[in-house]
PDB file of N, CA and C in Angstrom:
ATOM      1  N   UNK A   1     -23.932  24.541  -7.901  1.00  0.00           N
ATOM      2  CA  UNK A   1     -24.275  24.384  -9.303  1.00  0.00           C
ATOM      3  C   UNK A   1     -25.770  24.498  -9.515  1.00  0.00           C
ATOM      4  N   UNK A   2     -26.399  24.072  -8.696  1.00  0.00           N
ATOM      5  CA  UNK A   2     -28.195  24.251  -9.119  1.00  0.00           C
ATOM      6  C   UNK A   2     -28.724  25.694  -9.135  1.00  0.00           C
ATOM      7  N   UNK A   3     -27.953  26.562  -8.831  1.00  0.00           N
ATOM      8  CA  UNK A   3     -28.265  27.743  -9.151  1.00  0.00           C
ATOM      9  C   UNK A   3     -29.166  28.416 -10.165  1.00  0.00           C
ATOM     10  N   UNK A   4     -27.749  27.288 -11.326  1.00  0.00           N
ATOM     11  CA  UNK A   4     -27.505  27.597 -12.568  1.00  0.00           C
ATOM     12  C   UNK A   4     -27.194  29.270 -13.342  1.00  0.00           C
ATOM     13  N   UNK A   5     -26.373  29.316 -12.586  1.00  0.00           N
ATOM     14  CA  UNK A   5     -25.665  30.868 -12.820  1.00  0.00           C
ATOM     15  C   UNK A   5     -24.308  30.302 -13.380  1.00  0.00           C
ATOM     16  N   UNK A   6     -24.472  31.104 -14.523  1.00  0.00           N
ATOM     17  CA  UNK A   6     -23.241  31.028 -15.244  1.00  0.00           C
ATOM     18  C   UNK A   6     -21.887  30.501 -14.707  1.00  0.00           C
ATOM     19  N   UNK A   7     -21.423  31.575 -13.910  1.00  0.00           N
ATOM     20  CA  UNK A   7     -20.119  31.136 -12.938  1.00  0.00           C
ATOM     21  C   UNK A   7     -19.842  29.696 -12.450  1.00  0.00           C
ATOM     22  N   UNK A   8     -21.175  28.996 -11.711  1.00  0.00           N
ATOM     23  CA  UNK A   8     -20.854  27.988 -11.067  1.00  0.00           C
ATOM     24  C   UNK A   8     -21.605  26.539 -12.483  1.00  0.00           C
ATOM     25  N   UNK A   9     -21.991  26.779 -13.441  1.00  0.00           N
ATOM     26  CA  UNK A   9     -22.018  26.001 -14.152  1.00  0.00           C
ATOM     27  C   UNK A   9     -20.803  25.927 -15.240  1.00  0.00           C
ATOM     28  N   UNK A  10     -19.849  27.172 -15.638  1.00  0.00           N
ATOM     29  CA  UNK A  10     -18.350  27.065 -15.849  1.00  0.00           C
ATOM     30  C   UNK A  10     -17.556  25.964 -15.334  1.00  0.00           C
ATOM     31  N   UNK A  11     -17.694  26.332 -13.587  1.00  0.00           N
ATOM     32  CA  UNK A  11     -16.752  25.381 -12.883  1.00  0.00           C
ATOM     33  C   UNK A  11     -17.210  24.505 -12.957  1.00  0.00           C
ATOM     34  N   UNK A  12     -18.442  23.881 -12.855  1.00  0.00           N
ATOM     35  CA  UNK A  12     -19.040  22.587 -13.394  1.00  0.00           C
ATOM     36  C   UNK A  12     -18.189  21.908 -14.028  1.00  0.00           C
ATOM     37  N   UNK A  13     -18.447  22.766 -15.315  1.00  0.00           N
ATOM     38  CA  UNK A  13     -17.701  22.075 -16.770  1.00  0.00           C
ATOM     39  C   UNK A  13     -16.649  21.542 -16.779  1.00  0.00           C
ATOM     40  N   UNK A  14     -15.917  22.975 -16.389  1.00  0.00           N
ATOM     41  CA  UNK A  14     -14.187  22.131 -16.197  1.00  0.00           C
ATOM     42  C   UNK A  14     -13.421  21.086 -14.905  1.00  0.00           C
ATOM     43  N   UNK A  15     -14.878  20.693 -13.946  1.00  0.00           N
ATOM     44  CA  UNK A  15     -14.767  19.898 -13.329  1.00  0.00           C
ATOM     45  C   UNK A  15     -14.954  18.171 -14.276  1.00  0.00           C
ATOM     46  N   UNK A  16     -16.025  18.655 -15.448  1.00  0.00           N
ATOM     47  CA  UNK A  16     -16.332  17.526 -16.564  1.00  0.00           C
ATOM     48  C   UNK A  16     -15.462  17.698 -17.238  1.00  0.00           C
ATOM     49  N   UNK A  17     -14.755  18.606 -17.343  1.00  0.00           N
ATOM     50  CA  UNK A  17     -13.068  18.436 -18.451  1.00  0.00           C
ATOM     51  C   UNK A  17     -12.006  17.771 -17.977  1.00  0.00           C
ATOM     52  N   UNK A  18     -11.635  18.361 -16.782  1.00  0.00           N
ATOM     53  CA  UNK A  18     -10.077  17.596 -15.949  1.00  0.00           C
ATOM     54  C   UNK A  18     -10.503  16.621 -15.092  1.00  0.00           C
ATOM     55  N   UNK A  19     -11.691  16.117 -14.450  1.00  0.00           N
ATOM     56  CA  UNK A  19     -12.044  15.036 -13.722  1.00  0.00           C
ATOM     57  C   UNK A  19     -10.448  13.932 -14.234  1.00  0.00           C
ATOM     58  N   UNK A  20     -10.119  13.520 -13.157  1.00  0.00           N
ATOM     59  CA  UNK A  20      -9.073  12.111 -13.515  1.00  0.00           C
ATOM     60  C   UNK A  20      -9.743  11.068 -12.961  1.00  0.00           C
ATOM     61  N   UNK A  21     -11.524  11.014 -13.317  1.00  0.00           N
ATOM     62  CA  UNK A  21     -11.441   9.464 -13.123  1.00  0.00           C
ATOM     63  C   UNK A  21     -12.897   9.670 -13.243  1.00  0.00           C
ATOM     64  N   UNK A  22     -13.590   8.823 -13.610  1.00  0.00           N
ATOM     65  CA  UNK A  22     -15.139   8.672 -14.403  1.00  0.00           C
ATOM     66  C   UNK A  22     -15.795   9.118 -13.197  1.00  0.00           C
ATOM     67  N   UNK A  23     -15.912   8.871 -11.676  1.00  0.00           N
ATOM     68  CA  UNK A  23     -17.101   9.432 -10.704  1.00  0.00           C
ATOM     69  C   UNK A  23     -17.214  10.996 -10.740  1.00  0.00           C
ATOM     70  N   UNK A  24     -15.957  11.601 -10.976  1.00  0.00           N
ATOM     71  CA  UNK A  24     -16.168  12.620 -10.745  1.00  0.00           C
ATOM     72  C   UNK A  24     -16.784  13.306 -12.061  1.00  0.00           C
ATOM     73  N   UNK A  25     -16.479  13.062 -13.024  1.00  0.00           N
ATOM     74  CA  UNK A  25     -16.347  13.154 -14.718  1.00  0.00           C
ATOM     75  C   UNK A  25     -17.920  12.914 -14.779  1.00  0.00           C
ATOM     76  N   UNK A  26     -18.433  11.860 -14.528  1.00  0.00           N
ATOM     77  CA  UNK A  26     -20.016  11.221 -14.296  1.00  0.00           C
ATOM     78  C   UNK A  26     -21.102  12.431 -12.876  1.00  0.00           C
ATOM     79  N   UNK A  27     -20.424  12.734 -12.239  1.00  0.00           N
ATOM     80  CA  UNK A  27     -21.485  13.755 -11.615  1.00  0.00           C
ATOM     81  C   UNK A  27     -21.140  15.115 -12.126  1.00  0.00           C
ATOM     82  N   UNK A  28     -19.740  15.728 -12.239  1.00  0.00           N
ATOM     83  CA  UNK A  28     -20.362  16.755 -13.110  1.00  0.00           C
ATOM     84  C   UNK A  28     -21.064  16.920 -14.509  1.00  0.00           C
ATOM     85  N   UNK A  29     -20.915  15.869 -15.426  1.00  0.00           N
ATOM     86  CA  UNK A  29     -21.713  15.502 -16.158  1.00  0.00           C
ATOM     87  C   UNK A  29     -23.655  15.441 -15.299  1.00  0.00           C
ATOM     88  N   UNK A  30     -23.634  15.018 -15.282  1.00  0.00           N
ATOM     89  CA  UNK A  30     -24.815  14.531 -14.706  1.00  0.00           C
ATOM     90  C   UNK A  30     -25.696  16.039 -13.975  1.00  0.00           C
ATOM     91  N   UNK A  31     -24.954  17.231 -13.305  1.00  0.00           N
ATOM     92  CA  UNK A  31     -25.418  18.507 -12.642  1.00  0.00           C
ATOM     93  C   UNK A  31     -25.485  18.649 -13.967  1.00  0.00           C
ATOM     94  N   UNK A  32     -24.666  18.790 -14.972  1.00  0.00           N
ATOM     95  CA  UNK A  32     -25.048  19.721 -16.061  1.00  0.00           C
ATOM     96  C   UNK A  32     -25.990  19.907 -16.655  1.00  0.00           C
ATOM     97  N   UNK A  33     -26.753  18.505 -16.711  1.00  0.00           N
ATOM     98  CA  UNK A  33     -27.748  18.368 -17.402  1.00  0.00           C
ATOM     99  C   UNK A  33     -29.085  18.321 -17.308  1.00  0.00           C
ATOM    100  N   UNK A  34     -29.012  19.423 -15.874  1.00  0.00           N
ATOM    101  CA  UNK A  34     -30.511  20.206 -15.186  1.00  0.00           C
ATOM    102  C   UNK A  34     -30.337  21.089 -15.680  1.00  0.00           C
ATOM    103  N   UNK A  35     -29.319  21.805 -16.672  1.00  0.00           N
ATOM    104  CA  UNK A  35     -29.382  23.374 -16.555  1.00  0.00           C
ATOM    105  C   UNK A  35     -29.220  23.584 -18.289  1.00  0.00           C
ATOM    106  N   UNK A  36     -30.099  23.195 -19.081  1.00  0.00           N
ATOM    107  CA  UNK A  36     -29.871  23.817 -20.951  1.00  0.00           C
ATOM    108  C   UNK A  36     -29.533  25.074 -21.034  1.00  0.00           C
ATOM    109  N   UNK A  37     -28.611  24.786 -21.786  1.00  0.00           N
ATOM    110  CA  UNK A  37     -28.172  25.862 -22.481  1.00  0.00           C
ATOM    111  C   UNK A  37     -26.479  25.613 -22.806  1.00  0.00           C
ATOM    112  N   UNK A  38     -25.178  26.223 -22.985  1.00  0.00           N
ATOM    113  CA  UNK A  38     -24.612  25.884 -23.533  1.00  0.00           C
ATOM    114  C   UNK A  38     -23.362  24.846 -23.498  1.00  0.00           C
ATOM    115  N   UNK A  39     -23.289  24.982 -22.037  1.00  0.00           N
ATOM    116  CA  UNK A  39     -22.286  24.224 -21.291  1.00  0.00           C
ATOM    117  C   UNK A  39     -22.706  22.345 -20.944  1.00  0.00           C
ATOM    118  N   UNK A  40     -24.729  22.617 -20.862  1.00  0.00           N
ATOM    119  CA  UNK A  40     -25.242  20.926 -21.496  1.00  0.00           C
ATOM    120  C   UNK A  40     -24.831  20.485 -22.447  1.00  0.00           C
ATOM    121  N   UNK A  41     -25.446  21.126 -23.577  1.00  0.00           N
ATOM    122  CA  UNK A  41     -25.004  21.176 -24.977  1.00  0.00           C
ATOM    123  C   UNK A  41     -23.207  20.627 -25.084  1.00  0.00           C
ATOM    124  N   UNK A  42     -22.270  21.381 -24.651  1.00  0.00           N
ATOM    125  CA  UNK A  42     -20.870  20.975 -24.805  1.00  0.00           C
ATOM    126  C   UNK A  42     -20.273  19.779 -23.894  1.00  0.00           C
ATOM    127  N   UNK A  43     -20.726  19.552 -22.986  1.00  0.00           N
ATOM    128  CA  UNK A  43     -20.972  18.187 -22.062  1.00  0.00           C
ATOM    129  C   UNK A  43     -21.453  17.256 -22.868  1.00  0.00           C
ATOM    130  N   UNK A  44     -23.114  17.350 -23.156  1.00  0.00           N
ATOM    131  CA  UNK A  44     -23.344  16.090 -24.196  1.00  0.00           C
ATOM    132  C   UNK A  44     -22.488  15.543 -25.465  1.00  0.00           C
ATOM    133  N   UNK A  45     -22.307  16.752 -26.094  1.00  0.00           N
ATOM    134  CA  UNK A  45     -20.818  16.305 -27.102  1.00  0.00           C
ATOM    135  C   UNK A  45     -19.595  15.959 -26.785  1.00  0.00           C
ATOM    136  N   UNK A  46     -19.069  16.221 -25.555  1.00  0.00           N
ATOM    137  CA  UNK A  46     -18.235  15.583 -25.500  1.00  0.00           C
ATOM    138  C   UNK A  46     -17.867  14.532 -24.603  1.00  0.00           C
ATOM    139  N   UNK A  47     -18.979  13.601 -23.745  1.00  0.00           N
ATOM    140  CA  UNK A  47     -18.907  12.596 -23.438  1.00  0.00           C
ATOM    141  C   UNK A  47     -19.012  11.570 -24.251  1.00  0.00           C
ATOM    142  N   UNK A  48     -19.876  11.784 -25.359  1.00  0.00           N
ATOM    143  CA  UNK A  48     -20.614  11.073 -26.009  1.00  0.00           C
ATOM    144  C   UNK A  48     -19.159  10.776 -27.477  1.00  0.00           C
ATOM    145  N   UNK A  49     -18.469  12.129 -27.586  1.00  0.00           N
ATOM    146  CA  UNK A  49     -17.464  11.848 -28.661  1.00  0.00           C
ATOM    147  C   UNK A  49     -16.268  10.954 -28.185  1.00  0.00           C
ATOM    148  N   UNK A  50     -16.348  11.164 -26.610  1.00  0.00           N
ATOM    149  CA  UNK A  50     -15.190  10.597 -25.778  1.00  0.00           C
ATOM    150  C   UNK A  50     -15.849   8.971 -25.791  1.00  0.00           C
ATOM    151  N   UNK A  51     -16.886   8.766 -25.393  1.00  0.00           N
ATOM    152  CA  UNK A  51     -17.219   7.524 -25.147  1.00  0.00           C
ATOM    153  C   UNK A  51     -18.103   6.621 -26.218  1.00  0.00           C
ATOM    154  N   UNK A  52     -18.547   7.080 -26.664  1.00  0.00           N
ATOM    155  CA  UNK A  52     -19.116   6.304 -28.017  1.00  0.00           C
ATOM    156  C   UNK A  52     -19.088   4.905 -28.581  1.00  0.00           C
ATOM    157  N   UNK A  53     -17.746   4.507 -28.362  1.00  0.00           N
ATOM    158  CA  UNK A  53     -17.535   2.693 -28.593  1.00  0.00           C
ATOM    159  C   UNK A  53     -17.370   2.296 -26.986  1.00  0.00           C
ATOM    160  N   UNK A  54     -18.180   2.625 -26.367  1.00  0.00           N
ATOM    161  CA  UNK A  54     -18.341   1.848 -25.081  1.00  0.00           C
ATOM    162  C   UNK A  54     -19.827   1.844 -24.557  1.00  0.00           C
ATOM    163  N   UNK A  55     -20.617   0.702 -24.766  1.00  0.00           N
ATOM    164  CA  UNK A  55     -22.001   0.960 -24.396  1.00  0.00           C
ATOM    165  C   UNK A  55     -22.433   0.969 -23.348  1.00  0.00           C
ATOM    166  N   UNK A  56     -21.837   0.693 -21.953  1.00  0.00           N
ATOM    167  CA  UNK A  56     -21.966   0.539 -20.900  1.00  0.00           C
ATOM    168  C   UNK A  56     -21.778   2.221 -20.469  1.00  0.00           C
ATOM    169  N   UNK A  57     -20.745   3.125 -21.100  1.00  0.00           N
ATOM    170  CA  UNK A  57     -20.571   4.071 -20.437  1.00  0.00           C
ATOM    171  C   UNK A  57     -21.587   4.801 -21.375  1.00  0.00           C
ATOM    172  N   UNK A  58     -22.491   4.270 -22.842  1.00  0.00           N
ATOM    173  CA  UNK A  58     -22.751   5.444 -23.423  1.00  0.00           C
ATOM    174  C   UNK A  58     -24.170   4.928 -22.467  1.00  0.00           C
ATOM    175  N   UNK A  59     -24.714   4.070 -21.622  1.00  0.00           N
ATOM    176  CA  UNK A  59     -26.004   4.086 -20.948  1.00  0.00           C
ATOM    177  C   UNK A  59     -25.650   5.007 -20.217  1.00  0.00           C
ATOM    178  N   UNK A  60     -24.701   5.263 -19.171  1.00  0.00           N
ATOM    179  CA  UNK A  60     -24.833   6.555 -17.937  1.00  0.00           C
ATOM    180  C   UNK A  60     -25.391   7.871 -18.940  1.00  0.00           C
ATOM    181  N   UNK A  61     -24.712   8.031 -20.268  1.00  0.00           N
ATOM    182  CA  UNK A  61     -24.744   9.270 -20.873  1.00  0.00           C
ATOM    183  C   UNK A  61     -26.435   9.343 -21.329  1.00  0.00           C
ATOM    184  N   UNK A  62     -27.005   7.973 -21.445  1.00  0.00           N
ATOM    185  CA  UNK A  62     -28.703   8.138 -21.713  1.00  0.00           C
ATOM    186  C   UNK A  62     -29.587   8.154 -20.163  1.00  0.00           C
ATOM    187  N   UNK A  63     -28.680   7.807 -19.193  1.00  0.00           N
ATOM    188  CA  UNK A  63     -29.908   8.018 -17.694  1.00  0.00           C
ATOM    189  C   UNK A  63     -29.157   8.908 -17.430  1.00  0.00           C
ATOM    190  N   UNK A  64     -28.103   9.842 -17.374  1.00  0.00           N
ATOM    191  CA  UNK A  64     -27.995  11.213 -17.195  1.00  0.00           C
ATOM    192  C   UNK A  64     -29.503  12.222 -17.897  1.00  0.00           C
ATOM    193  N   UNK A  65     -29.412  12.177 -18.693  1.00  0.00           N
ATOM    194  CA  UNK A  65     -30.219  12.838 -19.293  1.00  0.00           C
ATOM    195  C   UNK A  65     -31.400  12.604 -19.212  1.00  0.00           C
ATOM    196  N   UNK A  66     -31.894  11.127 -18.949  1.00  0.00           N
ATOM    197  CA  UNK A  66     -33.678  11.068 -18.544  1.00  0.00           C
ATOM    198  C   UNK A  66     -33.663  11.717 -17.148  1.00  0.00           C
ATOM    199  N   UNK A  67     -32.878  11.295 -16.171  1.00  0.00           N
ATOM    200  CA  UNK A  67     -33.224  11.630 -15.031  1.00  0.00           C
ATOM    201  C   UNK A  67     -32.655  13.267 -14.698  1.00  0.00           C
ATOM    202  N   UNK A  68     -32.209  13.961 -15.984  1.00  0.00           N
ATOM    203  CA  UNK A  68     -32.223  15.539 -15.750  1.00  0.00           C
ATOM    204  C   UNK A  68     -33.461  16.040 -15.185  1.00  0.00           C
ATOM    205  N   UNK A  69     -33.270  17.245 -14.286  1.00  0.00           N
ATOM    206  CA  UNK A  69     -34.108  18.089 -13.647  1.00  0.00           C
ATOM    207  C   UNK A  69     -34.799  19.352 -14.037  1.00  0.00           C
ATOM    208  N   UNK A  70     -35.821  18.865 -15.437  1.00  0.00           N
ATOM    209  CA  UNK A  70     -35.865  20.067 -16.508  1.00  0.00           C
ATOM    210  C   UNK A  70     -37.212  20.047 -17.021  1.00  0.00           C
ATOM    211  N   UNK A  71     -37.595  21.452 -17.380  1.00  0.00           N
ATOM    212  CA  UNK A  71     -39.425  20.720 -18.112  1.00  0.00           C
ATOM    213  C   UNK A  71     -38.852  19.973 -19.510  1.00  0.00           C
ATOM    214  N   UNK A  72     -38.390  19.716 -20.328  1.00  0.00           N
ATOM    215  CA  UNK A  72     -38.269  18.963 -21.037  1.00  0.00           C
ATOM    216  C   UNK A  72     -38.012  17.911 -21.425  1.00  0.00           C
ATOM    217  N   UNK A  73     -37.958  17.172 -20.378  1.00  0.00           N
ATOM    218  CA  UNK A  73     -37.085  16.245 -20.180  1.00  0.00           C
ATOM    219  C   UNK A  73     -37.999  14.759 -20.296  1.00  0.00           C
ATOM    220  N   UNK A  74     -39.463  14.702 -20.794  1.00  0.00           N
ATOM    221  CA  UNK A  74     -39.619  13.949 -21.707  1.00  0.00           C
ATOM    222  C   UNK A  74     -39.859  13.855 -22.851  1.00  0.00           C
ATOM    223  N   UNK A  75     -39.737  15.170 -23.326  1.00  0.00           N
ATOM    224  CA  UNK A  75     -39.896  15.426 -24.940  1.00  0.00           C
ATOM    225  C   UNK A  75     -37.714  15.216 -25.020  1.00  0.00           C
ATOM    226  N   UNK A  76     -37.180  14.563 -24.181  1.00  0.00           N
ATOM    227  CA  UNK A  76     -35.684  14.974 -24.545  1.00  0.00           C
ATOM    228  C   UNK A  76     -35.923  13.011 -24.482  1.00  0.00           C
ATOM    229  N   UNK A  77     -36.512  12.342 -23.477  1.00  0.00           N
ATOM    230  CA  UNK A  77     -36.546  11.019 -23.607  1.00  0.00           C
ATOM    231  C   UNK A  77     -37.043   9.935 -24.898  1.00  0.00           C
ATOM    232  N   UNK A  78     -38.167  11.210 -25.357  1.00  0.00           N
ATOM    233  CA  UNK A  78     -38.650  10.769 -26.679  1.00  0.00           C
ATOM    234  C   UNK A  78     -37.466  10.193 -27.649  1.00  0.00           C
ATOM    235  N   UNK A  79     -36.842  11.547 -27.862  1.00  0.00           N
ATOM    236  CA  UNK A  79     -35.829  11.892 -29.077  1.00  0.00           C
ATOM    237  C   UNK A  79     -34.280  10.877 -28.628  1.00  0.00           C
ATOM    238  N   UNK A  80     -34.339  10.400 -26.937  1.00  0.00           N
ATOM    239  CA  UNK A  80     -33.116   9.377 -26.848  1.00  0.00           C
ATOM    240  C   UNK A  80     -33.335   7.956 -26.790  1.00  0.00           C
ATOM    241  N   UNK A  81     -34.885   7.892 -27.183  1.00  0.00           N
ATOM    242  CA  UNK A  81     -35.311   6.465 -27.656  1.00  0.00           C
ATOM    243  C   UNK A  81     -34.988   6.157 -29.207  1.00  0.00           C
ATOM    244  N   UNK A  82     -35.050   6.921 -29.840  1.00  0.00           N
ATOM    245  CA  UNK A  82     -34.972   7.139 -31.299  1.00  0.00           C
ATOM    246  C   UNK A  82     -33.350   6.799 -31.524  1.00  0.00           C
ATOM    247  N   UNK A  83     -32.242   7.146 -30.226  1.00  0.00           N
ATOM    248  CA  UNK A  83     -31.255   7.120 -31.002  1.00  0.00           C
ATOM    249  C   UNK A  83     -30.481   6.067 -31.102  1.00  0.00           C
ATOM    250  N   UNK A  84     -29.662   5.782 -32.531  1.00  0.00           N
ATOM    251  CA  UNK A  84     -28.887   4.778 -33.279  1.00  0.00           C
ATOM    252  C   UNK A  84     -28.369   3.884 -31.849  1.00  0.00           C
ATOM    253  N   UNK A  85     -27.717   4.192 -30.942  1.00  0.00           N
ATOM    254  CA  UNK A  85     -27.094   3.819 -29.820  1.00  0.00           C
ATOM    255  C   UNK A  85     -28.254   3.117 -28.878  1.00  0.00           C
ATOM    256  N   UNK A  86     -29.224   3.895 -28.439  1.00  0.00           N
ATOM    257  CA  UNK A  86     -29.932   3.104 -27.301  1.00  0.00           C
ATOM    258  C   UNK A  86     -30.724   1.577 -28.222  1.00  0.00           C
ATOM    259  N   UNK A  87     -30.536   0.816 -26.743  1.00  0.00           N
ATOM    260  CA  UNK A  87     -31.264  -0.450 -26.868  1.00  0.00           C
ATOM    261  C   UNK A  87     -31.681  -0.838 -25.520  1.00  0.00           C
ATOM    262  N   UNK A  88     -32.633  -1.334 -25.789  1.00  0.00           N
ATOM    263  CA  UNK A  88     -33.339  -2.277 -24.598  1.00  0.00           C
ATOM    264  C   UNK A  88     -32.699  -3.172 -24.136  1.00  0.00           C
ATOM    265  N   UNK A  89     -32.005  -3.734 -25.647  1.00  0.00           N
ATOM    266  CA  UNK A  89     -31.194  -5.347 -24.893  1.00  0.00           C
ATOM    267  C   UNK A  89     -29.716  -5.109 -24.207  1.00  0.00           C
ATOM    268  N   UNK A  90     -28.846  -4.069 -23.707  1.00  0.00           N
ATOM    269  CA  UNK A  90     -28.198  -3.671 -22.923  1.00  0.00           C
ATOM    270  C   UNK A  90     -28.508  -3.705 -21.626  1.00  0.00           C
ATOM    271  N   UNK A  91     -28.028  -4.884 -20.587  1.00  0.00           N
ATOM    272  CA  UNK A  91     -28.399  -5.133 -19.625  1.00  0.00           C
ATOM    273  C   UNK A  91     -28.473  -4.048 -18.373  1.00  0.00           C
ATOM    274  N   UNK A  92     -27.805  -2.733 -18.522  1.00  0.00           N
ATOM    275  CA  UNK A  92     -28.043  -2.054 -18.298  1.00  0.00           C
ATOM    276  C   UNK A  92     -28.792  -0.822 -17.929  1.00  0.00           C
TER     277      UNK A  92
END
């Protein structure tokens, strides 16, 4: 997957689609989100639509993304401090 060639960020994905059980679901999530572009993009929406009333799982979905492997990735920390969901007081 670090390639980031199309092909093996596909299988990525649908490793983040059919996963039957959050570790696996949580690291392909997590590869995805060294590589922007469209298959991040559809990962972030749909963990986040899947998990949303759970704050414990929506923290993995905010240190996935700080600890992505990307030049942007503190202008991306900026914008996930800002959001409605993150808090400090989550012991997490």
């Amino acid at each position: 997957v670090t390639t980031g060639k199309t092909p093996y960020l596909e299988i990525c994905y649908q490793q983040f689609l059919h996963a039957n059980n959050m570790t696996d679901r949580y690291k392909a999530f997590s590869l995805l989100m060294n590589h922007p572009g469209e298959f991040k993009k559809a990962a972030l929406e749909k963990f986040y639509q899947d998990f949303n009333n759970n704050a414990l799982v929506i923290d993995k979905w905010f240190l996935a993304q700080a600890l992505a492997d990307c030049s942007d990735v503190f202008a991306e920390i900026s914008q996930l401090i800002e959001h409605p969901d993150f808090s400090l007081k989550n012991p997490n």
